[in-house]
N, C-alpha and C. Protein backbone atom coordinates (compact mmCIF):
# COMPACT_ATOMS: atom_id res chain seq x y z
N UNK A 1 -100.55 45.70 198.11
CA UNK A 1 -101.34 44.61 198.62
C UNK A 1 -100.41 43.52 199.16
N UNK A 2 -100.84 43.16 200.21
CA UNK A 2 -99.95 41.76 201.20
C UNK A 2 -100.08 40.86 199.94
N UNK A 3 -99.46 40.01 200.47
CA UNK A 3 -99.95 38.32 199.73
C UNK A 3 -100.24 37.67 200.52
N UNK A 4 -100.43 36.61 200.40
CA UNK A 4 -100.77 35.17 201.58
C UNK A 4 -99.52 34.94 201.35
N UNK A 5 -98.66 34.36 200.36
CA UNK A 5 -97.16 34.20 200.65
C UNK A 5 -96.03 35.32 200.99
N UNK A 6 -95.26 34.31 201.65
CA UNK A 6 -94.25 35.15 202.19
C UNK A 6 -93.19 35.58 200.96
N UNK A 7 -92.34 37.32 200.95
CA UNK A 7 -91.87 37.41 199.93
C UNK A 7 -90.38 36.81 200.10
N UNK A 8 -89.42 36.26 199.41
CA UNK A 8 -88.36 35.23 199.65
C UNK A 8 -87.29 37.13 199.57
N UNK A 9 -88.02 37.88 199.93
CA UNK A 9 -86.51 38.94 200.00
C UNK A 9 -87.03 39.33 201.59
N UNK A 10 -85.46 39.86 201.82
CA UNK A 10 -85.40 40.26 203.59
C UNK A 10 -84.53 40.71 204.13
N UNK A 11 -84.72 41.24 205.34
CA UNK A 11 -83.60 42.17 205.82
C UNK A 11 -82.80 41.06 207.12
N UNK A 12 -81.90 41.23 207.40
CA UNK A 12 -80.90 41.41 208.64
C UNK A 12 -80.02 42.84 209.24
N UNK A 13 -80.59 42.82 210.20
CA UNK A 13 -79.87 44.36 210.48
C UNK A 13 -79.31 43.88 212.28
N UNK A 14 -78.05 44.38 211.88
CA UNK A 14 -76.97 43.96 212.94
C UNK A 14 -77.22 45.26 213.81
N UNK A 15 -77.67 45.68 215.11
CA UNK A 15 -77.95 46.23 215.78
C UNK A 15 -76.65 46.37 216.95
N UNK A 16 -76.03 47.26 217.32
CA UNK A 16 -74.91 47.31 217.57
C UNK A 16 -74.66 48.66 218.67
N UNK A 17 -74.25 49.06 219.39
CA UNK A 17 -73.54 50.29 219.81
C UNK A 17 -71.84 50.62 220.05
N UNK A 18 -71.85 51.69 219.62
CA UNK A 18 -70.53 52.83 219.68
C UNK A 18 -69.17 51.71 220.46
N UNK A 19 -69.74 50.87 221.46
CA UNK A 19 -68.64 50.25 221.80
C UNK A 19 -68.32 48.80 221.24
N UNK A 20 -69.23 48.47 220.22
CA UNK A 20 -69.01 47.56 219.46
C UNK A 20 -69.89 46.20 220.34
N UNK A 21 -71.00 46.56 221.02
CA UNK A 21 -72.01 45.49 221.65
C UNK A 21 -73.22 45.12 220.75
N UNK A 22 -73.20 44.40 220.58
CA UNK A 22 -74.20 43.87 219.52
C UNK A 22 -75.32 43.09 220.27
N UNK A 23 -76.84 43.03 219.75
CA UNK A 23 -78.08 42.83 220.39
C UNK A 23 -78.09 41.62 219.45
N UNK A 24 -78.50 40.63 220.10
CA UNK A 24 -78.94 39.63 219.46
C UNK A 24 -80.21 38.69 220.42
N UNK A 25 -80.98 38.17 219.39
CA UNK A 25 -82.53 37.84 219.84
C UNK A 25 -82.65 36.27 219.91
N UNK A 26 -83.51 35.58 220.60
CA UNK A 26 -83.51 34.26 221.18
C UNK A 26 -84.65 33.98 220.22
N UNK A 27 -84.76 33.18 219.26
CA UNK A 27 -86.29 32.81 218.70
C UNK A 27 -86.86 31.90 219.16
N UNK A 28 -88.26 32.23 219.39
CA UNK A 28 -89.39 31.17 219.82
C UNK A 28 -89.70 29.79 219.32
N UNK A 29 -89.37 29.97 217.99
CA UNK A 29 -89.86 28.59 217.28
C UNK A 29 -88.56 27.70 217.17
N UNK A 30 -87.35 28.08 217.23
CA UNK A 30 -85.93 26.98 216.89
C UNK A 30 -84.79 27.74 218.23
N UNK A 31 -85.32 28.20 218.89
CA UNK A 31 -84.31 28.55 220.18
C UNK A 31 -82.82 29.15 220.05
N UNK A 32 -83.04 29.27 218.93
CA UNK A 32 -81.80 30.01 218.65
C UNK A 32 -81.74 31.53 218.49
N UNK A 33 -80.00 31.66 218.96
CA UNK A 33 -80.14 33.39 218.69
C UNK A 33 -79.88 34.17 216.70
N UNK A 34 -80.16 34.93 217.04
CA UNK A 34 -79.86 36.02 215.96
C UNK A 34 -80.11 37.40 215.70
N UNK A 35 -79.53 38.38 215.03
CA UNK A 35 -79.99 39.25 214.63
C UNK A 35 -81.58 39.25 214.17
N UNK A 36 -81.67 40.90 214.63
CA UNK A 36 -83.18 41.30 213.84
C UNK A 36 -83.38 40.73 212.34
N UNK A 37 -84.72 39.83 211.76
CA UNK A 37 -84.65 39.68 210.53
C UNK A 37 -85.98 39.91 210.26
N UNK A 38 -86.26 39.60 208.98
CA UNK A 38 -87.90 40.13 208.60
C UNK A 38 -87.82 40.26 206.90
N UNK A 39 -89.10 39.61 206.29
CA UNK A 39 -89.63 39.97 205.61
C UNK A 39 -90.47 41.22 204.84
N UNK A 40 -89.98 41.40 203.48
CA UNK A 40 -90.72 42.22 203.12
C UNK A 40 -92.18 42.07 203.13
N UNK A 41 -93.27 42.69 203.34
CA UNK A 41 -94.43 42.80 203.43
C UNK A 41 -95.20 42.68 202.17
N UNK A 42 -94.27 43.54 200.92
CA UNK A 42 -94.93 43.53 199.91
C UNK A 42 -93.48 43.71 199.05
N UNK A 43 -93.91 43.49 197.56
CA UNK A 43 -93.01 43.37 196.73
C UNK A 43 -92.46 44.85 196.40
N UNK A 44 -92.91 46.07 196.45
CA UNK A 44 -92.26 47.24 196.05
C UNK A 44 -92.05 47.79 197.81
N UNK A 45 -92.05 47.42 199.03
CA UNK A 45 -91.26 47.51 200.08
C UNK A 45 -89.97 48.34 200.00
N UNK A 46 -89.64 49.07 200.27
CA UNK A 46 -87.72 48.93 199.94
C UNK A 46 -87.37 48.77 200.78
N UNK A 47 -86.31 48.41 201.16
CA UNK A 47 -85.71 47.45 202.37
C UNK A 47 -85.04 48.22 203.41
N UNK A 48 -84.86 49.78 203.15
CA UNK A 48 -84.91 50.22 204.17
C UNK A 48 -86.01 50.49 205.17
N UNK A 49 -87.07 50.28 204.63
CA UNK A 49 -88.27 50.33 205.40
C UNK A 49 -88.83 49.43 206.14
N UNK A 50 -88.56 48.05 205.74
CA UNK A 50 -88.50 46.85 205.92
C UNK A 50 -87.72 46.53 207.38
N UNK A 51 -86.56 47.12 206.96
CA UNK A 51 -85.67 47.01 208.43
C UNK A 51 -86.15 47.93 209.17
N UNK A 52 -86.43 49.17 209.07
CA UNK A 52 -87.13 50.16 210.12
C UNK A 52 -88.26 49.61 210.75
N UNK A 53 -89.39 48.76 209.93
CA UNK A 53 -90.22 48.10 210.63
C UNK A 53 -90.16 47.02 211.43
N UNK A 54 -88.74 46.36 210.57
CA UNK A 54 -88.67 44.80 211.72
C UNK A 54 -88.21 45.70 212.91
N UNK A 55 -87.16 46.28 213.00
CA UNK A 55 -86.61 46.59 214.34
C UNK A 55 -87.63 46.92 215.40
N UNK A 56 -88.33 47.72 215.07
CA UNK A 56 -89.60 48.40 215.46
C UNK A 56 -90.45 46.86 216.19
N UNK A 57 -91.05 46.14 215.23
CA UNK A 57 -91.76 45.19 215.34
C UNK A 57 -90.68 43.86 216.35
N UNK A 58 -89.89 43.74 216.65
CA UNK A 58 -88.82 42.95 217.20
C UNK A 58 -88.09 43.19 218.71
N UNK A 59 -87.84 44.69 218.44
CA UNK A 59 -87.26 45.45 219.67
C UNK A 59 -87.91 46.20 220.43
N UNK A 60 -88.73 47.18 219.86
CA UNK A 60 -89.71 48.52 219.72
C UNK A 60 -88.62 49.39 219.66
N UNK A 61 -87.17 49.07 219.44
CA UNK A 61 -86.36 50.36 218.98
C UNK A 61 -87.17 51.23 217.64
N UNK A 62 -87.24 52.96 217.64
CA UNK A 62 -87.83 53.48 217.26
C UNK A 62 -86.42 54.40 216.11
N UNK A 63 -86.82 54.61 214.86
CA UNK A 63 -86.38 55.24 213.86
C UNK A 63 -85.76 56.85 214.37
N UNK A 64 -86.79 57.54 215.27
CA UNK A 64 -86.63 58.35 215.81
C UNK A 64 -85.95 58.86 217.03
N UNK A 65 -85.39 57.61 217.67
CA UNK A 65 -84.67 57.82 219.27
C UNK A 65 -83.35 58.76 218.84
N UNK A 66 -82.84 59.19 219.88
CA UNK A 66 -82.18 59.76 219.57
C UNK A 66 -80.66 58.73 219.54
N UNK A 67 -80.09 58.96 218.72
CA UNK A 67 -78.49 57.72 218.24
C UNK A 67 -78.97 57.10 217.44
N UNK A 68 -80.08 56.78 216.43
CA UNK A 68 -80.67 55.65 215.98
C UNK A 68 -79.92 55.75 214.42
N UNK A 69 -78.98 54.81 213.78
CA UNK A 69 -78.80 55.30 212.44
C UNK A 69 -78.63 54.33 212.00
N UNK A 70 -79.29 54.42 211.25
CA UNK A 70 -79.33 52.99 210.38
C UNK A 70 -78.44 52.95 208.96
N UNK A 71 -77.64 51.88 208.71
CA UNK A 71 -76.69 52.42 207.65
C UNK A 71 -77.28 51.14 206.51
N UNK A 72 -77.27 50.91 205.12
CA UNK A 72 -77.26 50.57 204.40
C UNK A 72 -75.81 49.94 204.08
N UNK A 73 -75.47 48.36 204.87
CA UNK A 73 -74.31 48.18 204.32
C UNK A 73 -73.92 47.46 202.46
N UNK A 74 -75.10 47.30 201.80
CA UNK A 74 -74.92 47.34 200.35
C UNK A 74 -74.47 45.55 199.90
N UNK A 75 -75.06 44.64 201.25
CA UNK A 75 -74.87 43.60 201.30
C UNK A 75 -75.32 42.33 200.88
N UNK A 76 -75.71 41.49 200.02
CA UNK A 76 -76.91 40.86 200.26
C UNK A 76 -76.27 39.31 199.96
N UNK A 77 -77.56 38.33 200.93
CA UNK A 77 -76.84 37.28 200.88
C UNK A 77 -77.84 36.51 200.29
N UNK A 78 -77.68 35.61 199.70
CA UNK A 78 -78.76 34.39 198.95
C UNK A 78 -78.50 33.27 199.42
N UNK A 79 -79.38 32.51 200.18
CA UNK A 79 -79.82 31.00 201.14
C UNK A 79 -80.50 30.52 200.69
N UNK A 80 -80.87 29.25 200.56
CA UNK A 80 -81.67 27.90 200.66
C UNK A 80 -82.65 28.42 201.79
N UNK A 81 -83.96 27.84 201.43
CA UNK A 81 -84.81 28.39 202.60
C UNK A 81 -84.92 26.83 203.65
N UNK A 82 -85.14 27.01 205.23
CA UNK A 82 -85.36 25.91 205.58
C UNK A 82 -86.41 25.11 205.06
N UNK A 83 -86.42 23.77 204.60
CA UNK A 83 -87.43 22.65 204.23
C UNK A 83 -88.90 23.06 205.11
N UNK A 84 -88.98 23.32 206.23
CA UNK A 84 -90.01 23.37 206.53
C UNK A 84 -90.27 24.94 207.07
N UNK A 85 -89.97 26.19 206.17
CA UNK A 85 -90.38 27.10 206.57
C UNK A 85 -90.90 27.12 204.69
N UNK A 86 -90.65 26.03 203.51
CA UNK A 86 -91.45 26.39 202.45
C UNK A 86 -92.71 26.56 202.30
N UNK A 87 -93.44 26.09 202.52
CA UNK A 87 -94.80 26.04 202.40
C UNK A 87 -95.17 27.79 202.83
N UNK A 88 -94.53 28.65 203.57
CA UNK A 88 -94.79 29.60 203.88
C UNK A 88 -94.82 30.40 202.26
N UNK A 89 -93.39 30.11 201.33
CA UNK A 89 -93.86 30.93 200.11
C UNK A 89 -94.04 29.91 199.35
N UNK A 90 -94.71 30.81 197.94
CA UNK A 90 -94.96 30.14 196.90
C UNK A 90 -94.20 29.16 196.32
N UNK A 91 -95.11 27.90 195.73
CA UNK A 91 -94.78 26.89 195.40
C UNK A 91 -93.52 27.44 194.40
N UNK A 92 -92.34 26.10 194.42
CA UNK A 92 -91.34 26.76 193.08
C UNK A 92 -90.10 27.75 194.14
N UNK A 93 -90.55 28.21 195.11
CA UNK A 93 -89.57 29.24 195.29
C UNK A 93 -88.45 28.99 196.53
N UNK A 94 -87.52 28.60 196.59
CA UNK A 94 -86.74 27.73 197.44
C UNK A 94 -85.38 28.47 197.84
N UNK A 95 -85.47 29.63 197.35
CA UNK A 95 -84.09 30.44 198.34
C UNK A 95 -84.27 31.96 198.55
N UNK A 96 -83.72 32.65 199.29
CA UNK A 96 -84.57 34.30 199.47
C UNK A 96 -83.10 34.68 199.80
N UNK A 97 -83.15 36.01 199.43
CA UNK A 97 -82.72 37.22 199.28
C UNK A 97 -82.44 37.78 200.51
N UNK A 98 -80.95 37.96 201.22
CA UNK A 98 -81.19 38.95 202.55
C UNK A 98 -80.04 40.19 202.41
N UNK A 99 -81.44 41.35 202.37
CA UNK A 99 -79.92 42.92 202.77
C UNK A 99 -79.95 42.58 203.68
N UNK A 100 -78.61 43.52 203.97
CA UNK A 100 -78.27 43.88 205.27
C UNK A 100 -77.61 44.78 205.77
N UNK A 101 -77.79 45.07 206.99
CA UNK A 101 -77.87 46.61 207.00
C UNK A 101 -77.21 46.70 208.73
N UNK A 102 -76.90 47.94 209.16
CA UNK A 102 -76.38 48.13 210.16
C UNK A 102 -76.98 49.35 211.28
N UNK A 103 -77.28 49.19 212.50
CA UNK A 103 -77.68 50.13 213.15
C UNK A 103 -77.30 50.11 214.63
N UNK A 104 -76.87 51.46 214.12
CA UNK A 104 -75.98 51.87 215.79
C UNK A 104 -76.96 53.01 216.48
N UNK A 105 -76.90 52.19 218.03
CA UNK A 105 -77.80 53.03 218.81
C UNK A 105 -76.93 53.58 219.87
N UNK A 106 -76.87 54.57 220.66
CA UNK A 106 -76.27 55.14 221.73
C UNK A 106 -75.83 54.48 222.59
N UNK A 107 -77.16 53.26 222.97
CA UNK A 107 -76.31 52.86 224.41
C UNK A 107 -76.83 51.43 224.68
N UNK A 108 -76.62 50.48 225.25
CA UNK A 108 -77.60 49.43 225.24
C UNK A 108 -79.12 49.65 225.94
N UNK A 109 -79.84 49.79 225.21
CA UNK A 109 -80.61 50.28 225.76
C UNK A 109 -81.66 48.85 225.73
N UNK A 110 -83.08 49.28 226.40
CA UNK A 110 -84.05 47.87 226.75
C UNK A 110 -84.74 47.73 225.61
N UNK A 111 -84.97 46.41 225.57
CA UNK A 111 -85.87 45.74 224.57
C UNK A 111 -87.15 45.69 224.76
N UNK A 112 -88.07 45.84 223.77
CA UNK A 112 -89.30 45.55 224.14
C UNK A 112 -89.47 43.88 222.81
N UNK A 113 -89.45 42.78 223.77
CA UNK A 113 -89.19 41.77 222.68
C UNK A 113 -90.81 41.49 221.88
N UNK A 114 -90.69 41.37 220.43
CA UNK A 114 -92.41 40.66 220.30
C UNK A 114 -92.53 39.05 220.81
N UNK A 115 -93.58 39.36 221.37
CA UNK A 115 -94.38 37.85 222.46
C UNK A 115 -94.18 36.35 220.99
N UNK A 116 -94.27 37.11 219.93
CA UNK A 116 -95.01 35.95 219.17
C UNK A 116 -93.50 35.55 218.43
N UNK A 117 -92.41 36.63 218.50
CA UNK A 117 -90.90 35.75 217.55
C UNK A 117 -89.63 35.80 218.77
N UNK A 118 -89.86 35.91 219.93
CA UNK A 118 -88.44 35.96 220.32
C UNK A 118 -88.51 35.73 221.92
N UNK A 119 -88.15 35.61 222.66
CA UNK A 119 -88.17 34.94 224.56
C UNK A 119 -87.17 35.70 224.81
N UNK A 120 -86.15 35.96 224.57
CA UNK A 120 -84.64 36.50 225.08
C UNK A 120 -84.21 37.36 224.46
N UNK A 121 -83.35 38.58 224.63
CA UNK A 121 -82.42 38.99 224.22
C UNK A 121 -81.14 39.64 224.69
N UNK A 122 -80.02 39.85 224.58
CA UNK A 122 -78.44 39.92 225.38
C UNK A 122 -77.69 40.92 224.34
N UNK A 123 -77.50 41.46 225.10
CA UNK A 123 -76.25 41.95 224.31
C UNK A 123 -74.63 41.93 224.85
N UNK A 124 -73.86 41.26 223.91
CA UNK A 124 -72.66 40.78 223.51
C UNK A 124 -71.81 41.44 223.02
N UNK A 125 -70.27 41.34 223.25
CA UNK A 125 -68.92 42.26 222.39
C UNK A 125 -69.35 41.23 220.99
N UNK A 126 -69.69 41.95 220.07
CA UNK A 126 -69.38 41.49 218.85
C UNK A 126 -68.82 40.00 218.54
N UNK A 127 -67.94 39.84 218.46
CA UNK A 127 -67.07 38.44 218.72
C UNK A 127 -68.05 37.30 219.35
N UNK A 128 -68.73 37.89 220.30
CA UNK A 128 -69.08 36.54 221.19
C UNK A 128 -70.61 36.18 220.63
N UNK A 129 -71.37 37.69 219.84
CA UNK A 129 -72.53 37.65 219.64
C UNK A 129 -72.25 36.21 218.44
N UNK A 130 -71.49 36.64 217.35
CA UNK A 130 -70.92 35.90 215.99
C UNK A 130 -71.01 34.83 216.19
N UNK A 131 -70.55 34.31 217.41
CA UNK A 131 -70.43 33.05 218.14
C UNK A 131 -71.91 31.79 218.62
N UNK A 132 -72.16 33.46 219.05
CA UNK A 132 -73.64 32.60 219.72
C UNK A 132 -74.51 32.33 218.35
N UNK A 133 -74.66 33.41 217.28
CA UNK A 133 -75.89 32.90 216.28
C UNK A 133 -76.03 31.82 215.54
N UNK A 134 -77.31 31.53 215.24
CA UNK A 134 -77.10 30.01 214.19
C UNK A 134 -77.07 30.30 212.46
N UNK A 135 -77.03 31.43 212.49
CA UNK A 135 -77.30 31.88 210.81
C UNK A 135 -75.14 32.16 210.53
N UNK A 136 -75.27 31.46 209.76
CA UNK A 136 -73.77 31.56 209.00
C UNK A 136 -73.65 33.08 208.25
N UNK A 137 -74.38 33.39 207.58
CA UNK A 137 -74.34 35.05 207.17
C UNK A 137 -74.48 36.07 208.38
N UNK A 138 -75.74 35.60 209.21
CA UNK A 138 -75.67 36.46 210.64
C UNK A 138 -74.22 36.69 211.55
N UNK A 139 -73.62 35.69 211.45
CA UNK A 139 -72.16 35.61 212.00
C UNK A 139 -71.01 36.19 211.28
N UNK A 140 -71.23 35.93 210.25
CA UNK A 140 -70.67 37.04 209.34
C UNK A 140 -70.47 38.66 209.01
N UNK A 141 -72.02 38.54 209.16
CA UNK A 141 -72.23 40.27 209.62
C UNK A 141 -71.51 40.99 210.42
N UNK A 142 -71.89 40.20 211.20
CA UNK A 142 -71.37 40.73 212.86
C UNK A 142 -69.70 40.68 213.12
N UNK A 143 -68.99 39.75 212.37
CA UNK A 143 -67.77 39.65 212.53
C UNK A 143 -67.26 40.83 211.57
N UNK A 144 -68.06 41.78 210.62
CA UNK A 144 -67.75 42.46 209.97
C UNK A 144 -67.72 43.67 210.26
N UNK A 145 -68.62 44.24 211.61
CA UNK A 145 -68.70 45.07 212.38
C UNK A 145 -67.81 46.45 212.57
N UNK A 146 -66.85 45.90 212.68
CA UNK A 146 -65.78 47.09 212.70
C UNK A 146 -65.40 47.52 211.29
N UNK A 147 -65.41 46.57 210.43
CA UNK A 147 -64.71 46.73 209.27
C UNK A 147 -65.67 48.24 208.33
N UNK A 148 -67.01 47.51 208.91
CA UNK A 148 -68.11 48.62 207.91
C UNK A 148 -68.52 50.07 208.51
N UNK A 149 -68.41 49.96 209.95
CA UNK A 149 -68.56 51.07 210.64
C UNK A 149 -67.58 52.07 210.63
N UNK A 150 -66.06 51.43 209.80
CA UNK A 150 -64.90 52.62 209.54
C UNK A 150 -64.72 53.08 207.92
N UNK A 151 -66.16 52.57 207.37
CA UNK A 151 -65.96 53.61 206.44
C UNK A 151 -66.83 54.50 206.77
């Protein structure tokens, strides 16, 4: 069962290809870029599913394309939620949970962006994506890129 509140756990998944180009998304509501992110839907979610759906719901990149692999980098980061995105969860609950995870696709391929979270998206050498995002862990990710894709 959904809730009316939002659950404070969530994914980031650094979306990336073979030559080390990374996709990053323009958001609608604070104009800034970042990686795919998303909420769990429900509390027994597991978060690989979570990320299979944001991407899906974000990009329309599909689980099934062919190159699509999504890796479990075993990451997770804990934030302060913004002041005015609380009211979204339950009273009391003031920082959330983000895996994160990695997915390499074949080629840069096109976006299908959703109308209602994102206006833009580019893809960038790694380095420059890190650069452009406003999330301090998102930049992180991404600067980590090479490091996780050689194990």
């Amino acid at each position: 069962m959904q809730s009316t509140f939002k659950i404070p756990q969530s994914v980031l998944v650094v979306i990336y290809t073979p030559e080390l180009y990374a996709l990053i998304l323009k958001r609608i509501d604070m104009q800034t870029w970042q990686s795919v992110t998303g909420s769990k839907n429900f509390l027994d979610e597991n978060y690989q599913h979570t990320a299979v759906r944001e991407v899906f719901e974000e990009t329309g990149l599909n689980e099934k394309q062919k190159g699509f692999r999504l890796d479990d980098w075993y990451l997770e980061n804990i934030y302060d939620i913004y002041p005015h995105y609380l009211h979204r969860y339950e009273p009391g609950v003031y920082q959330n949970v983000e895996h994160v995870f990695g997915l390499q696709i074949a080629y840069q391929a096109p976006i299908i962006l959703s109308p209602t979270e994102h206006t833009h998206y580019q893809w960038l050498p790694y380095q420059e994506a890190a650069q452009a995002v406003s999330s301090a862990s998102n930049a992180e990710a991404l600067l980590m890129l090479p490091r996780m894709i050689s194990k």
